[in-house]
Structure formats: C-alpha cells, structure tokens
C-alpha atoms as a PDB file:
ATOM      1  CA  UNK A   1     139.484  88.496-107.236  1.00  0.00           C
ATOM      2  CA  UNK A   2     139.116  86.101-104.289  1.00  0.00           C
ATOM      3  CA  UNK A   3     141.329  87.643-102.198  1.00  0.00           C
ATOM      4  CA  UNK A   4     139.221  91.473-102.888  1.00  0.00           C
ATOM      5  CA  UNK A   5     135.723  89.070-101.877  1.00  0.00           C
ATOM      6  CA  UNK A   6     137.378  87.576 -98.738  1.00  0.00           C
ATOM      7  CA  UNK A   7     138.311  90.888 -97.777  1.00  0.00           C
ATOM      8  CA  UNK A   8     134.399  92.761 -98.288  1.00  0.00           C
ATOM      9  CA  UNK A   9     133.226  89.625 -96.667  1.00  0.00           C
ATOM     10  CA  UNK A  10     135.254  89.848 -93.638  1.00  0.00           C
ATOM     11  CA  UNK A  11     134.510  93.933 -93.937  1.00  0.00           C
ATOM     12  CA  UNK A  12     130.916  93.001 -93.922  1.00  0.00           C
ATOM     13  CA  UNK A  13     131.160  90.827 -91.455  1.00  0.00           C
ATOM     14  CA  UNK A  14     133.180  93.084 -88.523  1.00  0.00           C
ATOM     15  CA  UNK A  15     130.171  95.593 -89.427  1.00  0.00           C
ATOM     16  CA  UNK A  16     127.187  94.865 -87.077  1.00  0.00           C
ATOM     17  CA  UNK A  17     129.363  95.132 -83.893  1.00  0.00           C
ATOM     18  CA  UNK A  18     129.531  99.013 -84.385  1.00  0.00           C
ATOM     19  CA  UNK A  19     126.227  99.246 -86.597  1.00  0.00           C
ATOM     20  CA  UNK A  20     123.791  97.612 -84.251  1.00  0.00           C
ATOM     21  CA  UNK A  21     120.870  98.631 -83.030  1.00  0.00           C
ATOM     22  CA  UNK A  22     121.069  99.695 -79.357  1.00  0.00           C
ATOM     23  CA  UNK A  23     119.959  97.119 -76.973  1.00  0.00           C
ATOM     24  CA  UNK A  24     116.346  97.895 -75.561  1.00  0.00           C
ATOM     25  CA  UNK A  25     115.678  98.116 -71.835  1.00  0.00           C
ATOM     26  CA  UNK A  26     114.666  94.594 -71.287  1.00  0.00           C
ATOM     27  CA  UNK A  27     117.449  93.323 -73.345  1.00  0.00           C
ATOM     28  CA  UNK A  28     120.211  95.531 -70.590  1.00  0.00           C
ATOM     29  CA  UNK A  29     118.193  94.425 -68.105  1.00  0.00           C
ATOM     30  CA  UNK A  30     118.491  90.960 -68.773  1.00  0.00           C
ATOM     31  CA  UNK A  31     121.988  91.438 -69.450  1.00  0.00           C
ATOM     32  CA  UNK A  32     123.325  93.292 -66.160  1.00  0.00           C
ATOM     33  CA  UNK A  33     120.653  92.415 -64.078  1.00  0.00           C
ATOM     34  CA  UNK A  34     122.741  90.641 -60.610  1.00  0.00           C
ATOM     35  CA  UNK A  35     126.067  91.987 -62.080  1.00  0.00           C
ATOM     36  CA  UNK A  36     128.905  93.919 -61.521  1.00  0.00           C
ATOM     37  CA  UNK A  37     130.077  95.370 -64.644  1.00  0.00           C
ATOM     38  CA  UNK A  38     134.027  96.946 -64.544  1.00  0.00           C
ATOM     39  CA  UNK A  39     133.718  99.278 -67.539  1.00  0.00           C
ATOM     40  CA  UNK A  40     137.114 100.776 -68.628  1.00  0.00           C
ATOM     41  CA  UNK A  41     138.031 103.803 -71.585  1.00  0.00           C
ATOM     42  CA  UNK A  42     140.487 103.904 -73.918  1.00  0.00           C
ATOM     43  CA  UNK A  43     142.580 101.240 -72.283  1.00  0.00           C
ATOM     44  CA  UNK A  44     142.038 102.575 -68.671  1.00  0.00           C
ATOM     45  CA  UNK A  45     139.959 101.450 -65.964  1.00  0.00           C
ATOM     46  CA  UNK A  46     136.953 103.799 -65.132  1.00  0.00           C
ATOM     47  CA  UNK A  47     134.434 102.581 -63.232  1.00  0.00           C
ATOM     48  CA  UNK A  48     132.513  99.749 -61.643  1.00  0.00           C
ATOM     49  CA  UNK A  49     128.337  99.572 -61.347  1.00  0.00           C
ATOM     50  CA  UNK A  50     126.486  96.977 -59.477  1.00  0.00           C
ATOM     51  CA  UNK A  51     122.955  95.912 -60.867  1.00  0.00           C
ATOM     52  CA  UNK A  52     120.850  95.311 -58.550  1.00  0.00           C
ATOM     53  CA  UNK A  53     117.262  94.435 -58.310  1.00  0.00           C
ATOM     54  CA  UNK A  54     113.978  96.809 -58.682  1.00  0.00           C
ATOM     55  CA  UNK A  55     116.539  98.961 -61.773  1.00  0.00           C
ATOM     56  CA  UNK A  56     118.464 100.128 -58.809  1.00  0.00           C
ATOM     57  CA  UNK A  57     122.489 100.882 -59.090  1.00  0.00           C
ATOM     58  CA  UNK A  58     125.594 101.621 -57.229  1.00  0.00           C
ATOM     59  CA  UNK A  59     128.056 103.417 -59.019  1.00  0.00           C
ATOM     60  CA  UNK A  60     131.986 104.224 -57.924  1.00  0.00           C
ATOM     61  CA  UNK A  61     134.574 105.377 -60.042  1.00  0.00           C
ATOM     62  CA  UNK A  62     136.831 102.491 -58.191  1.00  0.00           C
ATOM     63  CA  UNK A  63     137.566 105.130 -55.331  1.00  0.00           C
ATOM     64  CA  UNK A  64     135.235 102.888 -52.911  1.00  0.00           C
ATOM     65  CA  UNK A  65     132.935 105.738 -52.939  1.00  0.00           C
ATOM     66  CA  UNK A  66     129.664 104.664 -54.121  1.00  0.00           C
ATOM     67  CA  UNK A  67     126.668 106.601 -55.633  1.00  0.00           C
ATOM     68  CA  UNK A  68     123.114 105.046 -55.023  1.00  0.00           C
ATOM     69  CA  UNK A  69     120.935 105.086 -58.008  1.00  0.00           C
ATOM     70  CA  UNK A  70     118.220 103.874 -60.015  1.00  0.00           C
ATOM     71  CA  UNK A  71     118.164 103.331 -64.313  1.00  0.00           C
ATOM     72  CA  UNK A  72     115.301 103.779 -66.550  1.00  0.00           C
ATOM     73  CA  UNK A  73     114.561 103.801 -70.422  1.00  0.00           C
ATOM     74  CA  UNK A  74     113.989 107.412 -72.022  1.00  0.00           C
ATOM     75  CA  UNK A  75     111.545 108.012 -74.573  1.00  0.00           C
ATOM     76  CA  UNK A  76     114.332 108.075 -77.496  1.00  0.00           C
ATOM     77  CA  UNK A  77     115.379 104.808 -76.172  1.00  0.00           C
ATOM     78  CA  UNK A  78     118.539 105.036 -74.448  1.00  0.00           C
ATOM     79  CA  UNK A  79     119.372 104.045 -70.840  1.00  0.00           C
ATOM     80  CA  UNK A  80     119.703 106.930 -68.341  1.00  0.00           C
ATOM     81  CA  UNK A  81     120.678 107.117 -65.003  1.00  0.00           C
ATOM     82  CA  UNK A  82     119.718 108.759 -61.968  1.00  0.00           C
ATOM     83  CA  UNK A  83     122.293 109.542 -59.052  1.00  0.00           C
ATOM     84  CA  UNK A  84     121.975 110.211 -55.518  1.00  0.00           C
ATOM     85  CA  UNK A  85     124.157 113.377 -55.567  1.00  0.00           C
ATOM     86  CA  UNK A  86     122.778 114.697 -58.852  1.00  0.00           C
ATOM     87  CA  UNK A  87     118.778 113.874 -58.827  1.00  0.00           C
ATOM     88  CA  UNK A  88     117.781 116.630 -61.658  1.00  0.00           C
ATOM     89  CA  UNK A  89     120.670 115.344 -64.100  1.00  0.00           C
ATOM     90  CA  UNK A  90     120.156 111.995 -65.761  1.00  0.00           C
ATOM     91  CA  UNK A  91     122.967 110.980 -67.735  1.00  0.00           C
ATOM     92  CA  UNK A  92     122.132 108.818 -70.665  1.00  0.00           C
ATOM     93  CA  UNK A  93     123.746 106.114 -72.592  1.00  0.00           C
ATOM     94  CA  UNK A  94     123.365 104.122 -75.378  1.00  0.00           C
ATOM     95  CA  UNK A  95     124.438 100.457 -74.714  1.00  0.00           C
ATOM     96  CA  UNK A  96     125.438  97.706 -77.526  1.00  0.00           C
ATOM     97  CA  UNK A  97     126.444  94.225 -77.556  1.00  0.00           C
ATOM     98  CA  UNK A  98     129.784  93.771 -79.034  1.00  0.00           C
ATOM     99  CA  UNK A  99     130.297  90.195 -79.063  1.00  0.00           C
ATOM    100  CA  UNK A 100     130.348  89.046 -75.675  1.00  0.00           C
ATOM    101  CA  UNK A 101     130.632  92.466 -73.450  1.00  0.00           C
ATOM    102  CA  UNK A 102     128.981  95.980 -73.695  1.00  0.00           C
ATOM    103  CA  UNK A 103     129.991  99.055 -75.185  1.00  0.00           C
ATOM    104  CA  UNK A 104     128.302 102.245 -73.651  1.00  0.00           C
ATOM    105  CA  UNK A 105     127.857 105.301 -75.402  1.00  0.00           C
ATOM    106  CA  UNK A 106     127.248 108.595 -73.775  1.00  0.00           C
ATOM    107  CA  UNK A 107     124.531 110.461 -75.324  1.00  0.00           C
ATOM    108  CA  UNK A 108     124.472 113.688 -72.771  1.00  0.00           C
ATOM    109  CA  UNK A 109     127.754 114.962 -74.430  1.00  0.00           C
ATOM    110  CA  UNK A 110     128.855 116.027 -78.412  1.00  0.00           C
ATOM    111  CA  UNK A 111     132.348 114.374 -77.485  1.00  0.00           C
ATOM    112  CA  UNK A 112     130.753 111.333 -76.749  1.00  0.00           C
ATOM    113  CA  UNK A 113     132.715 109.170 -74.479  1.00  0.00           C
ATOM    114  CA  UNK A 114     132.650 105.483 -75.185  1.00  0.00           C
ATOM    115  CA  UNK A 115     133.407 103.063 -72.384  1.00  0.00           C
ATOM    116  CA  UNK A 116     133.340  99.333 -72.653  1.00  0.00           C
ATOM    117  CA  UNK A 117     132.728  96.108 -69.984  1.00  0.00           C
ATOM    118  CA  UNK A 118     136.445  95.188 -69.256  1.00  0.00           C
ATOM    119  CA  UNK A 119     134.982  92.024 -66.631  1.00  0.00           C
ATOM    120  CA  UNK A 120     131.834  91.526 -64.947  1.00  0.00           C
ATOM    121  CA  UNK A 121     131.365  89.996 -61.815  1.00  0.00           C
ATOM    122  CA  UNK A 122     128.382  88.173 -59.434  1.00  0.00           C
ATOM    123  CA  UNK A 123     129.919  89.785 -56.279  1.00  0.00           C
ATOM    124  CA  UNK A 124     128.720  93.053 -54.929  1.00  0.00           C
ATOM    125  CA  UNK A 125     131.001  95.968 -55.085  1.00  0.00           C
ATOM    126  CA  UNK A 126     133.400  97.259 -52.106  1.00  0.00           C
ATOM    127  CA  UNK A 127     131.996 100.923 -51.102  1.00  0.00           C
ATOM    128  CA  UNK A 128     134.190 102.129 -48.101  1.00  0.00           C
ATOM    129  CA  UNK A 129     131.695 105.002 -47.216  1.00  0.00           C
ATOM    130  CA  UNK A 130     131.410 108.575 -47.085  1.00  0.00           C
ATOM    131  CA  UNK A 131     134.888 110.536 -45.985  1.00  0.00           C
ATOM    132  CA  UNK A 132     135.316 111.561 -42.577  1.00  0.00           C
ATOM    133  CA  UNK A 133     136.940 114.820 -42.343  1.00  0.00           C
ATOM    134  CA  UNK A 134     138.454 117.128 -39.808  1.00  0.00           C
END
C-alpha cells in the first residue's frame, strides 16, 4: 500500500510541469528578456532567438541568417511573433516553465510542434548576413 501512495505521489507530483498554466507576457518577458535562448526538438537543435530590448527579436535557424522581429501577447494569451520576411503572419506560441528552462508550444498548427530551451546565453547571436549571389 505504501509503495501504490509513493507512486500517485510522485505521479502527482511530475504533473504541473506539463499541466501549467502558460506563462503570461510579463512573466516571458522577465524570463528571456537580455537572452539568447538555443531551443532544440525532439533531440535536435532548431533554432536560436536573441531577446532584446523594446520586445524586439532576432531569430536564425542556426544558419547565421537572422530574421529581425518584434513579440507581443495575443488576446487568447499566447506569445506571437512577428518576422521581417513574413509581416502579415504571426506565429504564436504558448510558453511554460518546466523546471528550470522553457517549453514552447506552437499554437498556429493542429500538429503542434513542441520545442524546448536546450541553453541560454547573455551573448548576442552570430548573424553572417544576407547571401550574396551570382
């Protein structure tokens, strides 16, 4: 009977990580605010953002191409972001606390993709610049 308690209790416990509440847009802000968060899916890196002030961001898929952009809270509450190369299509994310990093959910998309902060840095990002072709 202990051993069936210990288990629900540690159930219980591992819980609020996936059922929390989504963090507000003060809450991200004070959390990525000066940052460089690496975010990575399904064991995979994916991309890097830079926080910077004024909600502004710089976004590269680790290509050192980098997207210029700004973040703001919708009216449902989730986090969307505005691009440089796509002005007229926000993409939108839901972003938790899990423990000591974020999770990120995509909320533009049925599949929902899920990424999560694999490292976070204080140092701005490397952007190389646009391509120069031929």
């Amino acid at each position: 009977m202990k051993q069936i308690l210990a288990a629900a209790l540690t159930a219980l416990t591992a819980l609020p990580a996936f059922a929390a509440e989504p963090l507000t847009a003060r809450d991200f802000e004070s959390y990525v605010d000066g940052k460089t968060l690496y975010y990575g899916l399904g064991g995979d890196s994916y991309g890097v953002e830079e926080y910077l002030p004024d909600r502004r961001v710089r976004w590269s898929f680790m290509d050192g191409e980098c997207k210029e952009g700004y973040w703001y809270e919708a009216e449902a509450g989730s986090i969307c972001f505005v691009y440089e190369d796509a002005p007229d299509a926000p993409q939108c994310w839901s972003f938790f606390q899990d423990g000591s990093k974020l999770r990120a959910v995509f909320e533009n998309d049925a599949s929902t993709t899920v990424l999560y902060e694999a490292q976070q840095d204080d140092k701005p990002m490397l952007c190389y610049g646009p391509k120069i072709g031929v």
